[in-house]
PDB file of N, CA and C in Angstrom:
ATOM      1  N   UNK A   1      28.270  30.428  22.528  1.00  0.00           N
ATOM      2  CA  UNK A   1      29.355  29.998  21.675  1.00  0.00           C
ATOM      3  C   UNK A   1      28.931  30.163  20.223  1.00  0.00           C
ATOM      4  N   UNK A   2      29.665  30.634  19.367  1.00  0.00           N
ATOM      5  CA  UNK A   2      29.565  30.768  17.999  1.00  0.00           C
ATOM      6  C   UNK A   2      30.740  30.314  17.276  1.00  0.00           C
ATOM      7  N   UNK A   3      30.954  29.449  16.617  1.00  0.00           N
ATOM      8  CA  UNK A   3      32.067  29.230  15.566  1.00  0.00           C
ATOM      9  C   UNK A   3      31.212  29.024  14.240  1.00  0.00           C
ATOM     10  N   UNK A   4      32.577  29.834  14.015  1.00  0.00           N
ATOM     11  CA  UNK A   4      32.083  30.108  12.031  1.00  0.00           C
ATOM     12  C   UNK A   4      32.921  29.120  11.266  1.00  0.00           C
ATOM     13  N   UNK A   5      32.529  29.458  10.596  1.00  0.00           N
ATOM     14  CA  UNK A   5      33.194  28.675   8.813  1.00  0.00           C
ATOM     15  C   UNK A   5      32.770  29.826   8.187  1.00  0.00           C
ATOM     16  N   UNK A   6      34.175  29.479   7.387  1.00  0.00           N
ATOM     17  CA  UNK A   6      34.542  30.857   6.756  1.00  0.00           C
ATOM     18  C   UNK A   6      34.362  30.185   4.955  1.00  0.00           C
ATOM     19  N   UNK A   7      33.355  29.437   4.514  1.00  0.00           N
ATOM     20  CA  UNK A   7      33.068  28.812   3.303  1.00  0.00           C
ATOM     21  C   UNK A   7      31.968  29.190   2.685  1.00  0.00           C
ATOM     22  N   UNK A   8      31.371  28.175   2.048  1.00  0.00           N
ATOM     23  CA  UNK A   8      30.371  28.304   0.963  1.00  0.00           C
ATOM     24  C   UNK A   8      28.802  27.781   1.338  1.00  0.00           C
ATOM     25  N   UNK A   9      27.767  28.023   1.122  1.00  0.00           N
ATOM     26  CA  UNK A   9      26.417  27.503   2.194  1.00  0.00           C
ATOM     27  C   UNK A   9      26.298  28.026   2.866  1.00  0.00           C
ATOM     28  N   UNK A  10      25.243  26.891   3.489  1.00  0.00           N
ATOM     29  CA  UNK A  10      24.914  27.018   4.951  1.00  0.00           C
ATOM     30  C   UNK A  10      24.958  26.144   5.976  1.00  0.00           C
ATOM     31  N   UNK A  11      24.966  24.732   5.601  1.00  0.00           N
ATOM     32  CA  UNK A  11      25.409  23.842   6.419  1.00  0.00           C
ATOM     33  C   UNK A  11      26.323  23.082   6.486  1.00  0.00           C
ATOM     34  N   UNK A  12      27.183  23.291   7.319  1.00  0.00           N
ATOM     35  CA  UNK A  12      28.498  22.979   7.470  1.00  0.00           C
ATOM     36  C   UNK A  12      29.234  21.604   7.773  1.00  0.00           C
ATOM     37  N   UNK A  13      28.097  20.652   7.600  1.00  0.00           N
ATOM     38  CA  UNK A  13      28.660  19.134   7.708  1.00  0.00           C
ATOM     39  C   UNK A  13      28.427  19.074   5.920  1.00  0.00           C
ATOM     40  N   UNK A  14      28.499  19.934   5.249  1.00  0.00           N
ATOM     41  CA  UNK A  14      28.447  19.488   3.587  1.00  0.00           C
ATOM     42  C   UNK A  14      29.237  20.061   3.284  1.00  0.00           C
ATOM     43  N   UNK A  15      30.359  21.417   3.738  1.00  0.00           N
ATOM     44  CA  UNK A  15      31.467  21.459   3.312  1.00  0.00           C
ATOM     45  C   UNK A  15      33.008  21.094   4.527  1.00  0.00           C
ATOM     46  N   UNK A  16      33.512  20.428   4.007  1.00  0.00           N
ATOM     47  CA  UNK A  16      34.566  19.402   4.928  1.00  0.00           C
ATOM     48  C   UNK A  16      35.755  20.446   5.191  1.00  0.00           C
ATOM     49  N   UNK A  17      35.665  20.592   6.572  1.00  0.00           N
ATOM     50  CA  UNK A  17      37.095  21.064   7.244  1.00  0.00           C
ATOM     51  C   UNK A  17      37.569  20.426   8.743  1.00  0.00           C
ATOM     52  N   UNK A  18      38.614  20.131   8.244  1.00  0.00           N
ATOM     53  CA  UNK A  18      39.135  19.649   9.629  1.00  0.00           C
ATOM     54  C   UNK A  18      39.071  20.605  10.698  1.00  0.00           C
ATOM     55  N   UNK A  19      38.875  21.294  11.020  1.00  0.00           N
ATOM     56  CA  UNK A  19      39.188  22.580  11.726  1.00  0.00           C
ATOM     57  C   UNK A  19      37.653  22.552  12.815  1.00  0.00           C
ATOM     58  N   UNK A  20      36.480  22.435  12.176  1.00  0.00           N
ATOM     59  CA  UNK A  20      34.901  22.530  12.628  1.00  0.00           C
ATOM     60  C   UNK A  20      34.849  21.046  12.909  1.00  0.00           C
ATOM     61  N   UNK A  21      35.717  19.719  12.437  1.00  0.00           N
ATOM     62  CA  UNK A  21      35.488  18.556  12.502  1.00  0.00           C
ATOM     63  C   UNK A  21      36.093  18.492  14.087  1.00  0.00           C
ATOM     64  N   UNK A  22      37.027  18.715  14.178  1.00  0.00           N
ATOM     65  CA  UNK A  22      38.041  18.875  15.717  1.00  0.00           C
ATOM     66  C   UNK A  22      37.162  19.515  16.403  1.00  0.00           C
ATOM     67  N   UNK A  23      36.641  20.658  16.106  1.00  0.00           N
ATOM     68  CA  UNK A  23      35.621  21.721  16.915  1.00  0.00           C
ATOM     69  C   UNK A  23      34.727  20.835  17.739  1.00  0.00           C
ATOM     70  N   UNK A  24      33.925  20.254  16.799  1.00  0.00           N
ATOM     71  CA  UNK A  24      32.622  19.784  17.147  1.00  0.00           C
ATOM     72  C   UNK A  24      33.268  18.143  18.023  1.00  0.00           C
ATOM     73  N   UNK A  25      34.348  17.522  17.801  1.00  0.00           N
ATOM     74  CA  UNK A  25      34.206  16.374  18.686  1.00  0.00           C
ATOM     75  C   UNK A  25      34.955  16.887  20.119  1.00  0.00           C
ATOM     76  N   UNK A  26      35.504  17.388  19.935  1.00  0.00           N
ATOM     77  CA  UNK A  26      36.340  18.045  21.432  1.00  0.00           C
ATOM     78  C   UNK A  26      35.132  18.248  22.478  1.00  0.00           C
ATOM     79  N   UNK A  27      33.987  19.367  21.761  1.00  0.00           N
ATOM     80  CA  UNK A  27      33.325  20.089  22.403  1.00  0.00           C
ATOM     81  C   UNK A  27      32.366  18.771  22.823  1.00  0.00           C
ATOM     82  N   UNK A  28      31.533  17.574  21.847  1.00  0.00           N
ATOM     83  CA  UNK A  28      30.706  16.546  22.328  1.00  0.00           C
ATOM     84  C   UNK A  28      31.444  15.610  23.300  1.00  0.00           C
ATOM     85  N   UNK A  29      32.927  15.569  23.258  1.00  0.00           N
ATOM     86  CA  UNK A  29      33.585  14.377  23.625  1.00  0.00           C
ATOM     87  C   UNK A  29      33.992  14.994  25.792  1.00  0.00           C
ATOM     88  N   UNK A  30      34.226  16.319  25.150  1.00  0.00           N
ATOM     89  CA  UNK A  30      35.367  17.024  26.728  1.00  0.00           C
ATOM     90  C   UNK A  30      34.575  17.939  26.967  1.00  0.00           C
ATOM     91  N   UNK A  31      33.807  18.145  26.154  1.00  0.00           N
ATOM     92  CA  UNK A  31      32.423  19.740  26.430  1.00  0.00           C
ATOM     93  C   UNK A  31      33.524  20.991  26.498  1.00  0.00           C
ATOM     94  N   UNK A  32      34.269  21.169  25.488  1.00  0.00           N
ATOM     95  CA  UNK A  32      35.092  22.381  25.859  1.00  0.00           C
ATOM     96  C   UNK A  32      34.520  23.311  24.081  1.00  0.00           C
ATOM     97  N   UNK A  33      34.520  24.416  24.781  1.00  0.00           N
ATOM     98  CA  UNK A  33      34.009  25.200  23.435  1.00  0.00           C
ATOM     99  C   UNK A  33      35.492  25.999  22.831  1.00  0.00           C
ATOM    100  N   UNK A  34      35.283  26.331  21.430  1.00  0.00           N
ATOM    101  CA  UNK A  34      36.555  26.891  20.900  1.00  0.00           C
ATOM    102  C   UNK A  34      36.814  28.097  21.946  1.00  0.00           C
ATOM    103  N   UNK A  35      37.867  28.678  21.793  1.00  0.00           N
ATOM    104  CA  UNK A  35      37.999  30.464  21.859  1.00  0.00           C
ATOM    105  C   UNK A  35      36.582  31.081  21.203  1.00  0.00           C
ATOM    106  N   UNK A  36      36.200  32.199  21.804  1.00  0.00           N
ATOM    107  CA  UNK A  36      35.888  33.188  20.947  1.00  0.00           C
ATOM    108  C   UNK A  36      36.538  33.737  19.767  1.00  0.00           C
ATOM    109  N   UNK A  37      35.790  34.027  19.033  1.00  0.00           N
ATOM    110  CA  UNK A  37      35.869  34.475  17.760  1.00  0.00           C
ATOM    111  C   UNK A  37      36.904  33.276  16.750  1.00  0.00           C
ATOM    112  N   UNK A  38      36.968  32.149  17.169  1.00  0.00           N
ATOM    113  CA  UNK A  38      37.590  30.998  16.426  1.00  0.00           C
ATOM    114  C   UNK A  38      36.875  31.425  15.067  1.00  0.00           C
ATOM    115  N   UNK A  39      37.528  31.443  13.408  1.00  0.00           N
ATOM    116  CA  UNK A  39      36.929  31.359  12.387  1.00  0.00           C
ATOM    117  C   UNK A  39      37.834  30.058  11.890  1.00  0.00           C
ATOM    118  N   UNK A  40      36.788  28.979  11.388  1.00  0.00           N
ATOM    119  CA  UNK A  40      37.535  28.164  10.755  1.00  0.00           C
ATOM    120  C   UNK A  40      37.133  27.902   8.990  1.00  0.00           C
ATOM    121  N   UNK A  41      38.402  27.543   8.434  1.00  0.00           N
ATOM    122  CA  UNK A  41      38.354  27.251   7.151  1.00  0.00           C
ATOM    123  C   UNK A  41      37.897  26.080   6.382  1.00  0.00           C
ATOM    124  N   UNK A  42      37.310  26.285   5.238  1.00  0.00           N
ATOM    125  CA  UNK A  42      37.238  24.951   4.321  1.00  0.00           C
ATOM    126  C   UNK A  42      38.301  24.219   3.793  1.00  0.00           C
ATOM    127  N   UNK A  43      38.737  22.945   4.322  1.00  0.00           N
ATOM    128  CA  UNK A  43      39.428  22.469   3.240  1.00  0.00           C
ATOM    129  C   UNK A  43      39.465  21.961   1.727  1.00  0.00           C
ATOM    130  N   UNK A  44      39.020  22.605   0.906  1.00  0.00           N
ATOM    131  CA  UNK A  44      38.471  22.393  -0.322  1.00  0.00           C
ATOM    132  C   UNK A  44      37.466  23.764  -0.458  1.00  0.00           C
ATOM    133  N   UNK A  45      37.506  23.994  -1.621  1.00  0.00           N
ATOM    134  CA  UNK A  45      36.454  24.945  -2.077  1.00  0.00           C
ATOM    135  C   UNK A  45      35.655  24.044  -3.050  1.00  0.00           C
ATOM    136  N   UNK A  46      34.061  24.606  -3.390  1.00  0.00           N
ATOM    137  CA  UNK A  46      33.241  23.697  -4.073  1.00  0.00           C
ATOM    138  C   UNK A  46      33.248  23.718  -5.683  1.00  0.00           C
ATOM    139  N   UNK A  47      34.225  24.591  -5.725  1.00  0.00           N
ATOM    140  CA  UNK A  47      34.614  24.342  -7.585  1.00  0.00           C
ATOM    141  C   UNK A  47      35.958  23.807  -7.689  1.00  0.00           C
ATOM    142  N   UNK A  48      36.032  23.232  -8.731  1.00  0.00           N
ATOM    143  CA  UNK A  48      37.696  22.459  -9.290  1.00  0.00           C
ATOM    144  C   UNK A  48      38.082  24.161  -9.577  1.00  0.00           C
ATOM    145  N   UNK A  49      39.489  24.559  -9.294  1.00  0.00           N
ATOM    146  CA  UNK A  49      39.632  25.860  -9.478  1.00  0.00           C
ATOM    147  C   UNK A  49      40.518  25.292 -10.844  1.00  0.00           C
TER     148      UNK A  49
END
């Protein structure tokens, strides 16, 4: 299994998306892994634009 984040870094509990947040409890809670090739997004980028 591989899911991405499609953001900024490298570790992905320091930039916040709901998307990898859902990911990761589904998968600890029901053990179900995304789709393949799932890319998920940041909600927020790390500069005030």
């Amino acid at each position: 299994m591989l899911l991405t984040l499609d953001g900024y870094g490298h570790p992905s509990y320091q930039v916040p998306s709901a998307c990898m947040d859902a990911a990761r409890v589904t998968f600890l809670v029901d053990l179900v892994t995304p789709p393949p090739g799932t890319v998920c997004q940041p909600d927020e980028t790390p500069f005030p634009q």
